[in-house]
Protein backbone atom coordinates (compact mmCIF):
# COMPACT_ATOMS: atom_id res chain seq x y z
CA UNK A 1 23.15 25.13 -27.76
CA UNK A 2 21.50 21.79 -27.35
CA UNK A 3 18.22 21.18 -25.83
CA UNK A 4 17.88 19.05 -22.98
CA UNK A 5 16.61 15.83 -23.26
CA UNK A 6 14.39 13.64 -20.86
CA UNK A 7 14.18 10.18 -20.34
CA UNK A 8 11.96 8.05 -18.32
CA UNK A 9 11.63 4.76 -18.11
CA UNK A 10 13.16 1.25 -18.71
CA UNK A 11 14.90 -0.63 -20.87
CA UNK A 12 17.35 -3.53 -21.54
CA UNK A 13 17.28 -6.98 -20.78
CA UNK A 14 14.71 -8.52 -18.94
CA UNK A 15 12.72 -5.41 -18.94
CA UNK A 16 8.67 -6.34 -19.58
CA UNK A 17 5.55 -4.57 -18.96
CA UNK A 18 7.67 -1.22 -19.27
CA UNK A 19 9.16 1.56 -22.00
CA UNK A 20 11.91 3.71 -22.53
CA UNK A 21 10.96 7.27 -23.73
CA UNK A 22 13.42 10.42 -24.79
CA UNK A 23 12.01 13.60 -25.11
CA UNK A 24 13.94 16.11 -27.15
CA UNK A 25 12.27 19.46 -27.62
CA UNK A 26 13.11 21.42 -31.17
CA UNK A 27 13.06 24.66 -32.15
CA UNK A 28 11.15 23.82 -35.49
CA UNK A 29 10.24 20.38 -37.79
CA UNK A 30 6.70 19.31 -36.36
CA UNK A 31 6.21 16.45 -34.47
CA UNK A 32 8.80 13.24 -34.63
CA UNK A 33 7.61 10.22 -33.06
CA UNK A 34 10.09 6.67 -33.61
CA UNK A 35 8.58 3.45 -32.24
CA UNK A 36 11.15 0.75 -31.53
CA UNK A 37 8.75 -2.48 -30.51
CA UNK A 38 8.66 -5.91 -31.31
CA UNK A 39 5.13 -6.23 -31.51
CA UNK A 40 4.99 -2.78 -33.84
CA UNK A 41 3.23 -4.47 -36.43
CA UNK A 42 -0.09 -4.79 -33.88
CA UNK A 43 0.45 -1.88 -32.02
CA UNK A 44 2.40 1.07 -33.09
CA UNK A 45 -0.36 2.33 -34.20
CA UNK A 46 -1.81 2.53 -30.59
CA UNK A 47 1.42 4.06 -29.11
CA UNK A 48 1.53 6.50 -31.26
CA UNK A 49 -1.99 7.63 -31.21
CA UNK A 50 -1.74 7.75 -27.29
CA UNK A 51 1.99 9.55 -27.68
CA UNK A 52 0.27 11.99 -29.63
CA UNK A 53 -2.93 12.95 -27.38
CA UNK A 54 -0.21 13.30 -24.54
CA UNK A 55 1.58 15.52 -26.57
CA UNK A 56 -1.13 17.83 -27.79
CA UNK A 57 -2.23 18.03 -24.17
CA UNK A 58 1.16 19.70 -23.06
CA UNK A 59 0.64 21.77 -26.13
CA UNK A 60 3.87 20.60 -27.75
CA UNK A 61 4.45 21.10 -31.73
CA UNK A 62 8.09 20.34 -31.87
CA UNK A 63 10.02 17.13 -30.71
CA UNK A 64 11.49 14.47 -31.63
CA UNK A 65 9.96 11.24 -29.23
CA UNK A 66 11.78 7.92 -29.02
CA UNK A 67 9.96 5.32 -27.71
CA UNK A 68 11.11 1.58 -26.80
CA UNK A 69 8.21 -0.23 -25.71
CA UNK A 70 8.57 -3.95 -24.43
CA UNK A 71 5.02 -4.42 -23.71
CA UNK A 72 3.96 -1.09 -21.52
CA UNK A 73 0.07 -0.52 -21.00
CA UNK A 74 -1.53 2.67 -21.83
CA UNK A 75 -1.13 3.94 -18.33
CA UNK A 76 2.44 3.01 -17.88
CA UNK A 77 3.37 4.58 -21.50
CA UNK A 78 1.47 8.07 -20.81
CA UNK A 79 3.38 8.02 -17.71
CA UNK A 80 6.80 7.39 -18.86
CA UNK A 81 5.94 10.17 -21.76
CA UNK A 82 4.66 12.49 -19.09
CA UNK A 83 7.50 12.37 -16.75
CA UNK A 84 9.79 12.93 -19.82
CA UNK A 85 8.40 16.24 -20.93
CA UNK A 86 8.31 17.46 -17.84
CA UNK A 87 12.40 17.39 -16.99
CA UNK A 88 12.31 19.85 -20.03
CA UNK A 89 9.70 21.77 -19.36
CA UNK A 90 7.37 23.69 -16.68
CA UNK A 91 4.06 23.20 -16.61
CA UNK A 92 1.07 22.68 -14.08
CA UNK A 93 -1.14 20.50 -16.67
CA UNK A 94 -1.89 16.43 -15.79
CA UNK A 95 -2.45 14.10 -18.32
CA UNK A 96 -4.78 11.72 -16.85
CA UNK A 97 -6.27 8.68 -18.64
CA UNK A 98 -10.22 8.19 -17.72
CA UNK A 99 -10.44 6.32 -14.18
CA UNK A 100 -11.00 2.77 -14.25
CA UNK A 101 -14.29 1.86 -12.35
CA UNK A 102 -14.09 0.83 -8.88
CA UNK A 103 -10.89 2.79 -8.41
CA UNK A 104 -12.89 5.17 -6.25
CA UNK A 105 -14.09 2.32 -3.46
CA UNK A 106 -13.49 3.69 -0.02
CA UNK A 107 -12.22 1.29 2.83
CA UNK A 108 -13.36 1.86 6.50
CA UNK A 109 -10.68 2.31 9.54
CA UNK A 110 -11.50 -1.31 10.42
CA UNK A 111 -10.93 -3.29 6.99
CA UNK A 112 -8.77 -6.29 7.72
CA UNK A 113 -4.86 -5.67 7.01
CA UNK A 114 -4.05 -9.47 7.15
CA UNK A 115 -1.62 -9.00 3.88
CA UNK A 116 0.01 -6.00 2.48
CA UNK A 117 2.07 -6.61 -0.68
CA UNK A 118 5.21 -4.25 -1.43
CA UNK A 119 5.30 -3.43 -5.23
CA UNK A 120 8.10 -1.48 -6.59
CA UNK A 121 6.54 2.00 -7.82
CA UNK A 122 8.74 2.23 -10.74
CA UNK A 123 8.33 -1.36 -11.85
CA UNK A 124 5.20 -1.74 -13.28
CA UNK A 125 5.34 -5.60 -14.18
CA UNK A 126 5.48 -6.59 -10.79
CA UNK A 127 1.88 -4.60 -10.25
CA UNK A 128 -0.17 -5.21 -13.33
CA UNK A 129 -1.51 -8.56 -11.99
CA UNK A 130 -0.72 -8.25 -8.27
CA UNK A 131 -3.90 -8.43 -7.42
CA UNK A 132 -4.65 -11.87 -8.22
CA UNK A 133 -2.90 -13.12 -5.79
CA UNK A 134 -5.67 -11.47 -3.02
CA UNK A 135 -3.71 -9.82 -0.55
CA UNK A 136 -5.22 -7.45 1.73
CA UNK A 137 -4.08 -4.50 0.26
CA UNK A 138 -1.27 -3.53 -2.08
CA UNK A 139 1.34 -1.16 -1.48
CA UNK A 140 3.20 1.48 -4.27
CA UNK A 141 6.28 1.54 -3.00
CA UNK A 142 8.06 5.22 -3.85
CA UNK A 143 10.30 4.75 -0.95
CA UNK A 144 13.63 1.98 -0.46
CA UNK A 145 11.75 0.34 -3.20
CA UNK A 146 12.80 3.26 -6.10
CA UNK A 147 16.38 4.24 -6.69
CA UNK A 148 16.98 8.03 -6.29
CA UNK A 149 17.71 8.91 -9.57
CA UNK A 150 14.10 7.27 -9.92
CA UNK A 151 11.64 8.73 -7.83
CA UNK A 152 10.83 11.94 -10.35
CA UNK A 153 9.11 9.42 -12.86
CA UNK A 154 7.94 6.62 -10.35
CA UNK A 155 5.61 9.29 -8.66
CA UNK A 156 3.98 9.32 -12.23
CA UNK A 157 3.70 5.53 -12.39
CA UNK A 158 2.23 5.33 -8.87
CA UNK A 159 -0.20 7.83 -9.71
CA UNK A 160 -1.75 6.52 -13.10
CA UNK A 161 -1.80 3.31 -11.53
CA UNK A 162 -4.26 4.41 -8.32
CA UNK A 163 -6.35 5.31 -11.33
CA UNK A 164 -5.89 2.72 -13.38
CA UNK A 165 -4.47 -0.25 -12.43
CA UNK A 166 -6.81 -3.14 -11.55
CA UNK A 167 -6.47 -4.10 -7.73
CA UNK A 168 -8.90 -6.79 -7.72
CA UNK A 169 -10.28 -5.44 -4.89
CA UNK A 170 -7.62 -4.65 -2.53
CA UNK A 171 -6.66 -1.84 -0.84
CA UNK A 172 -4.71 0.89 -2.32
CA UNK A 173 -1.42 2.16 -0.53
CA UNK A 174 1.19 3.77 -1.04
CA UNK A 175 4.16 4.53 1.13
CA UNK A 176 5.63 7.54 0.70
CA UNK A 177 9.78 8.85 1.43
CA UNK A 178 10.73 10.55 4.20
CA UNK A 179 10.99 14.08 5.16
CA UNK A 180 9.95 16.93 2.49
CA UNK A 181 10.22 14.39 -0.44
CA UNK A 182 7.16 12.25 1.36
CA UNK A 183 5.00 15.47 1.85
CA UNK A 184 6.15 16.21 -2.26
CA UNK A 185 4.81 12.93 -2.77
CA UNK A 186 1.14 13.08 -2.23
CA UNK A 187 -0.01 15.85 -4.70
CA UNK A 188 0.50 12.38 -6.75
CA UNK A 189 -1.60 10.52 -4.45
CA UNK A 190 -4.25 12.00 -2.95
CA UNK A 191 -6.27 13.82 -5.25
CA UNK A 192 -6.65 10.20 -7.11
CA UNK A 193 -7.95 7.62 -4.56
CA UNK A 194 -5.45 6.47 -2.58
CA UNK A 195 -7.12 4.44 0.25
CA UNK A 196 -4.27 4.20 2.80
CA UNK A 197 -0.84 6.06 3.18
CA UNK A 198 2.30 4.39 4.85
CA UNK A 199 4.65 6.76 6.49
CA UNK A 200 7.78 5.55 6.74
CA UNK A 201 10.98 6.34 9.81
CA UNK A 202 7.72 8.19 11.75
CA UNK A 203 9.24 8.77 15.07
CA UNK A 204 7.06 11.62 16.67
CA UNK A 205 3.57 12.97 16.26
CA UNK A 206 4.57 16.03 14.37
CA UNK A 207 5.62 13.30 11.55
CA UNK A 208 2.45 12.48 11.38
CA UNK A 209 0.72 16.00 11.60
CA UNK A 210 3.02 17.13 8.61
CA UNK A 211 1.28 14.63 6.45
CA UNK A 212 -2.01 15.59 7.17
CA UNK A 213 -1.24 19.52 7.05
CA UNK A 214 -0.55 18.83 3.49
CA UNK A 215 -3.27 16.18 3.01
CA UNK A 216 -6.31 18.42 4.13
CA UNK A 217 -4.59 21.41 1.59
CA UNK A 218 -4.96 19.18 -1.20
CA UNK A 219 -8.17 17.86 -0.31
CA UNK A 220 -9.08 21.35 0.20
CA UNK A 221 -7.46 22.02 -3.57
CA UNK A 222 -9.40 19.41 -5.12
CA UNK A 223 -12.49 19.73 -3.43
CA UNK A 224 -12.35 15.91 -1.90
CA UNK A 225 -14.33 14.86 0.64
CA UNK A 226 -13.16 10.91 0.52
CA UNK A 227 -11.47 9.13 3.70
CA UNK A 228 -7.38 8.66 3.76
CA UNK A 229 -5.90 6.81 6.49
CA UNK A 230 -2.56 6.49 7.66
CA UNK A 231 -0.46 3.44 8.74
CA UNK A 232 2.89 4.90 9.96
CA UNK A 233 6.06 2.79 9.71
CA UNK A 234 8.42 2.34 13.67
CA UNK A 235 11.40 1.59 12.21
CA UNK A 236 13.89 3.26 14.60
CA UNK A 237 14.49 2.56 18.48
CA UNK A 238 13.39 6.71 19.27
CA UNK A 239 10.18 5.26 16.97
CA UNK A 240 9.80 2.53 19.41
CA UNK A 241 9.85 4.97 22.46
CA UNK A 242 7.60 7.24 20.80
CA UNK A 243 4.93 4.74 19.79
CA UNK A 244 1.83 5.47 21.55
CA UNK A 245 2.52 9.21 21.19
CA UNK A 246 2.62 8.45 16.96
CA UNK A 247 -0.18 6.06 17.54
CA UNK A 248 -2.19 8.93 19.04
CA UNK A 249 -0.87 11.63 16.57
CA UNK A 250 -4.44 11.79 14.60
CA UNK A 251 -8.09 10.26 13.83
CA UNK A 252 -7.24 9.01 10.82
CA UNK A 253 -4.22 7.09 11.92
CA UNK A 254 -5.83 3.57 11.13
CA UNK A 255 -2.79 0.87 11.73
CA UNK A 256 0.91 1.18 12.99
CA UNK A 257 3.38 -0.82 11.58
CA UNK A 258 6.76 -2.06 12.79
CA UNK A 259 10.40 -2.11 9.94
CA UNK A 260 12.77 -4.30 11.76
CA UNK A 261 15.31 -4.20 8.91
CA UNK A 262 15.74 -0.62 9.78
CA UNK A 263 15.23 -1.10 13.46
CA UNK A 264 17.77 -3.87 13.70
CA UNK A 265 20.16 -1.40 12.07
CA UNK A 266 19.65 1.22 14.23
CA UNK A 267 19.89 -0.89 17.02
CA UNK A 268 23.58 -1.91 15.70
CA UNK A 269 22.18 -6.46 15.60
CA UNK A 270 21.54 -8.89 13.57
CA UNK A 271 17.73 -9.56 12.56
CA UNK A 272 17.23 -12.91 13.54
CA UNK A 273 14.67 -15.47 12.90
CA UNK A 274 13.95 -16.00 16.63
CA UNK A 275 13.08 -12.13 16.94
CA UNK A 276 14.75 -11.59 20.54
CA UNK A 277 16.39 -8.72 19.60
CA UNK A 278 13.04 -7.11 18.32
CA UNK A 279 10.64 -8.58 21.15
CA UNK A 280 10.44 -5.21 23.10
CA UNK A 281 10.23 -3.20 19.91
CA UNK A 282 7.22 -5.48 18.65
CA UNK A 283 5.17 -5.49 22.03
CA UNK A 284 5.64 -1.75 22.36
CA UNK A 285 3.81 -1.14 19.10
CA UNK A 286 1.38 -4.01 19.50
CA UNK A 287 0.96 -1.99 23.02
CA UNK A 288 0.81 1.30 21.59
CA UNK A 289 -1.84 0.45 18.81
CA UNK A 290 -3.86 -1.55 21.07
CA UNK A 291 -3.67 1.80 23.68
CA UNK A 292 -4.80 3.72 20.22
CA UNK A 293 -7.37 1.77 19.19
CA UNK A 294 -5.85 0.85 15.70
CA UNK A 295 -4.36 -1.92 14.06
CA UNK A 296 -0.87 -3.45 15.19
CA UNK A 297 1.01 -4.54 12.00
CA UNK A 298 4.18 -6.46 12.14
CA UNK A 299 7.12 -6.73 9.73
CA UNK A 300 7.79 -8.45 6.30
CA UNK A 301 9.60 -11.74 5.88
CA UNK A 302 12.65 -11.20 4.13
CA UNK A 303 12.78 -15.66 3.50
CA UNK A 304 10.81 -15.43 0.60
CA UNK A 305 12.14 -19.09 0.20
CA UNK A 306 10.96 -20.99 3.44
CA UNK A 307 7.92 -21.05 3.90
CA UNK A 308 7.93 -23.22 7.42
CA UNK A 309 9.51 -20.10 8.90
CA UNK A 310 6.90 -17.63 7.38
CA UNK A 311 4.57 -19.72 8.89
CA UNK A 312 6.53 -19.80 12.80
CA UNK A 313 6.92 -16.18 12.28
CA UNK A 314 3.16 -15.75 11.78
CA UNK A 315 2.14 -17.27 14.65
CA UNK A 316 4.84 -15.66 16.57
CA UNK A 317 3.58 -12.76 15.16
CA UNK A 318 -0.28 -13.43 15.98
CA UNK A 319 0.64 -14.65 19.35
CA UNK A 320 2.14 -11.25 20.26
CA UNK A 321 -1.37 -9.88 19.28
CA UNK A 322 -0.50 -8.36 15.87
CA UNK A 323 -3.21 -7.59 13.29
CA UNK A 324 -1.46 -8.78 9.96
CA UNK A 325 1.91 -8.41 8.27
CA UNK A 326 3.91 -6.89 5.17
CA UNK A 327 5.17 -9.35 2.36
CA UNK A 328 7.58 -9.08 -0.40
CA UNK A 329 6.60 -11.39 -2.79
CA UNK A 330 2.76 -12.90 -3.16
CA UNK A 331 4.06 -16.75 -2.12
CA UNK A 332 4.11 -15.48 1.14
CA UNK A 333 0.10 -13.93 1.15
CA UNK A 334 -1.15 -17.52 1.52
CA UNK A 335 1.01 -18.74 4.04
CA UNK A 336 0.17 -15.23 6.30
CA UNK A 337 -3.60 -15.28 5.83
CA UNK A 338 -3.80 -19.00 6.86
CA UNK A 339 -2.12 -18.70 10.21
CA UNK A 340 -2.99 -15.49 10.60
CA UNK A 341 -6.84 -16.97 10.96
CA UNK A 342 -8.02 -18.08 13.90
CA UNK A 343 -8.13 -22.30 14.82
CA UNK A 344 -11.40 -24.13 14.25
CA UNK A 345 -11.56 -24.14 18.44
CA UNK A 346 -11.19 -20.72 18.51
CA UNK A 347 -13.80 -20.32 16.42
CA UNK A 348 -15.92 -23.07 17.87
CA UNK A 349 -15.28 -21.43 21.42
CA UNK A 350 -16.28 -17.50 19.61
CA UNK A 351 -19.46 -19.06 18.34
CA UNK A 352 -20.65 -19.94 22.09
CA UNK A 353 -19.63 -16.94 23.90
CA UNK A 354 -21.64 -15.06 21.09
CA UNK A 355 -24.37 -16.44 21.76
CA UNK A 356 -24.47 -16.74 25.29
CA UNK A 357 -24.06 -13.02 24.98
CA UNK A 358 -26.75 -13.03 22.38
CA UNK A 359 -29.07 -14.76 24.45
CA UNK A 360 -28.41 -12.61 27.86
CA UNK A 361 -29.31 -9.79 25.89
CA UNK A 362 -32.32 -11.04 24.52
CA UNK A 363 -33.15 -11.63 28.23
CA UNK A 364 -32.00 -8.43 29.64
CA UNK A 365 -29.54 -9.91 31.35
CA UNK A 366 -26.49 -7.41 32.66
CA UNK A 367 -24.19 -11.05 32.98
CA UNK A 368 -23.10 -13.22 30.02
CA UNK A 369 -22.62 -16.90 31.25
CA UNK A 370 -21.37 -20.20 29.54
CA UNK A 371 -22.22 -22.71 31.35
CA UNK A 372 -20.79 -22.07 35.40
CA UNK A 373 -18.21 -19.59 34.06
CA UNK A 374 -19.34 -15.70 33.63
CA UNK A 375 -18.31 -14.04 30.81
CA UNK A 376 -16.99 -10.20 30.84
CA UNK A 377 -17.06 -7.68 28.32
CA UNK A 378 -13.40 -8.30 26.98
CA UNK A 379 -13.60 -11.69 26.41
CA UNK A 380 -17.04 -11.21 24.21
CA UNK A 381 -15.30 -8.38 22.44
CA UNK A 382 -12.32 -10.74 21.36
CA UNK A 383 -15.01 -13.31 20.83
CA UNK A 384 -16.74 -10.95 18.09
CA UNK A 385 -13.04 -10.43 16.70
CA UNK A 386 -13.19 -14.06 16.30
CA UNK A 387 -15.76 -14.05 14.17
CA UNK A 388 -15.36 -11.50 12.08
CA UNK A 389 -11.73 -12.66 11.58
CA UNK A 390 -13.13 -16.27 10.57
CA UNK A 391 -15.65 -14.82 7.71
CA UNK A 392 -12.67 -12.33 6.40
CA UNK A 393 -10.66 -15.46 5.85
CA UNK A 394 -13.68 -17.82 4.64
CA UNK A 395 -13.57 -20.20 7.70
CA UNK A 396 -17.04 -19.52 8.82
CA UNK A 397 -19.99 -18.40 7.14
CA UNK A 398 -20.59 -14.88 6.11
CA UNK A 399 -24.55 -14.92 7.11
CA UNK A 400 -23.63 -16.88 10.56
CA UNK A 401 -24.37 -14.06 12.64
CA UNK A 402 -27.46 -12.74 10.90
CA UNK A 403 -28.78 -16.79 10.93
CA UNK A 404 -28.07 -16.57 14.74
């Protein structure tokens, strides 16, 4: 009888940044490994060194190991190989490169979520330099982004990279499927980092308490005492109804987002560039999150290509009182941080209701005026936002407030 072969992986063309690996266990004959690589001559040595410390990790003596690299980095390769053995064989055993430092950075419930950046999880030369392009955080996609027959060896990609992929500082996310598959999903993610999970089609609070049941095991399982927020996904019109309750579901809920792709499909309409047929759905979560206390976090852009409607859409966006936005491709992280930053009048109008607020302080005062006008509580609050919006986006300062 044959043995069963696995595969993982990529190949064909247009393929970069990526390999193709088959696994074929043997009953006897050592250790087989055949490099197919263009650049063999400067680094099959390298691949096969690494093929070989994954192998002797999972303790296996006979194989034969095809590999057809076009360009896949260490972490990428050991996943491809890792995902491989394991449709053959059973085993509880990781192979885990070392971290790469600053991998371990913790964000706070109130980092700015301007920019998110969808990269598929099972395409990893779309994430290797992502990063550059400074968006606000950077999503691993293991959901619509990852064909079925897929998802087994993307969870593998998605988790070496929250080790080892450089994110030049932004946040790391990672949405996870639906249903059981999404609670499946983070034993990849959260014993290695992750900053921020997305939860997609949430539409009640016990979506939301499922994740966490399983997140505070692991934690528990690991011994991790590190911060993981959530940022579900409304993407359905029950979602919609149920916002506030999903906005509410738990502490570490630190954003909501909206999906109109899948909203407008549930609705049975069109997704237009206007956005009436989504203006309830929007306000309701911008409602809900502002209710909540969290972050309101509208839709991607599907016009990759015009960039005078990304822009409208922004300020449509901001105008409804949303926090930031999801993009598809990192043209579009520009365009969203720009209007998503406040006006040099807002800012100039911020900077005088702080310190008239400053100054009645310093005074005792219980009333903030500005000039004839009194100033309450809310409008200083936004007026802080203001601020601390401007020097997140480099329009003002970042010692302005200790200098005043």
């Amino acid at each position: 009888m044959a043995s069963k072969i696995g595969t993982a992986g990529n190949k064909g063309k247009g393929i970069k940044s990526d390999c193709y690996v088959e696994f074929e266990p043997k009953p006897s004959g050592g250790i087989e490994i055949e490099i197919k690589s263009k650049v063999k001559t400067l680094f099959g040595k390298a691949i096969k060194e690494l093929a070989e410390k994954v192998l002797l990790h999972f303790e296996i003596k006979n194989v034969k190991l095809i590999i057809e690299d076009t360009g896949a980095v260490d972490f990428v390769l050991a996943a491809r190989i890792e995902a491989a053995i394991k449709q053959t064989i059973e085993t509880d055993k990781e192979f885990l490169l070392p971290q790469l430092e600053g991998n371990t950075n913790s964000t706070s419930k109130e980092t700015f979520r301007f920019s998110r950046l969808y990269l598929p999880g099972n395409s990893p030369k779309l994430m290797l330099n992502a990063g550059i392009h400074k968006p606000n955080g950077l999503i691993l996609d293991l959901e619509d982004a990852v064909a079925p027959t897929k998802k087994f060896e993307a969870s593998f990609v998605v988790r070496n990279a929250l080790r080892n992929l450089n994110f030049y500082g932004a946040e790391r996310m990672v949405r996870i499927n639906q249903g059981q598959k999404g609670i499946e999903d983070l034993a990849f993610i959260v014993p290695h980092n992750v900053n921020l999970i997305l939860i997609p089609k949430a539409e009640s609070a016990e979506d939301i308490l499922a994740v966490n049941k399983e997140i505070e095991r692991l934690k528990k399982v690991y011994n991790l005492n590190y911060n993981i927020w959530l940022m579900p996904i409304v993407e359905s019109a029950k979602g919609v109804i149920k916002a506030y309750e999903i906005a509410t579901a738990s502490n570490n809920i630190a954003a909501m987002a909206i999906g109109l792709e899948d909203y407008t499909a549930d609705l049975g309409t069109q997704r237009t560039t206007e956005g009436t047929e989504s203006f309830f759905a929007r306000s309701m979560v911008v409602n809900a999150s502002r209710a909540a206390g969290i972050q309101p976090i509208d839709s991607v852009f599907s016009d990759v290509g015009n960039m005078v409607a990304l822009a409208e859409n922004v300020q449509k966006s901001k105008g409804l009182g949303f926090d930031g936005m999801g993009c598809i491709h990192p043209r579009q992280i520009e365009v969203i941080h720009k209007n998503f930053a406040p006006k040099e009048k807002e800012i100039e109008k911020a900077k005088k209701i702080f310190l008239a607020f400053k100054d009645a302080e310093a005074k005792g005062l219980g009333v903030v005026s500005l000039g004839s006008k009194m100033i309450d509580a809310p409008v200083v609050k936004r007026a802080q936002n203001t601020i601390r919006t401007a020097i997140n986006t480099g329009k003002l300062d970042k010692n302005w407030v200790e200098n005043n």
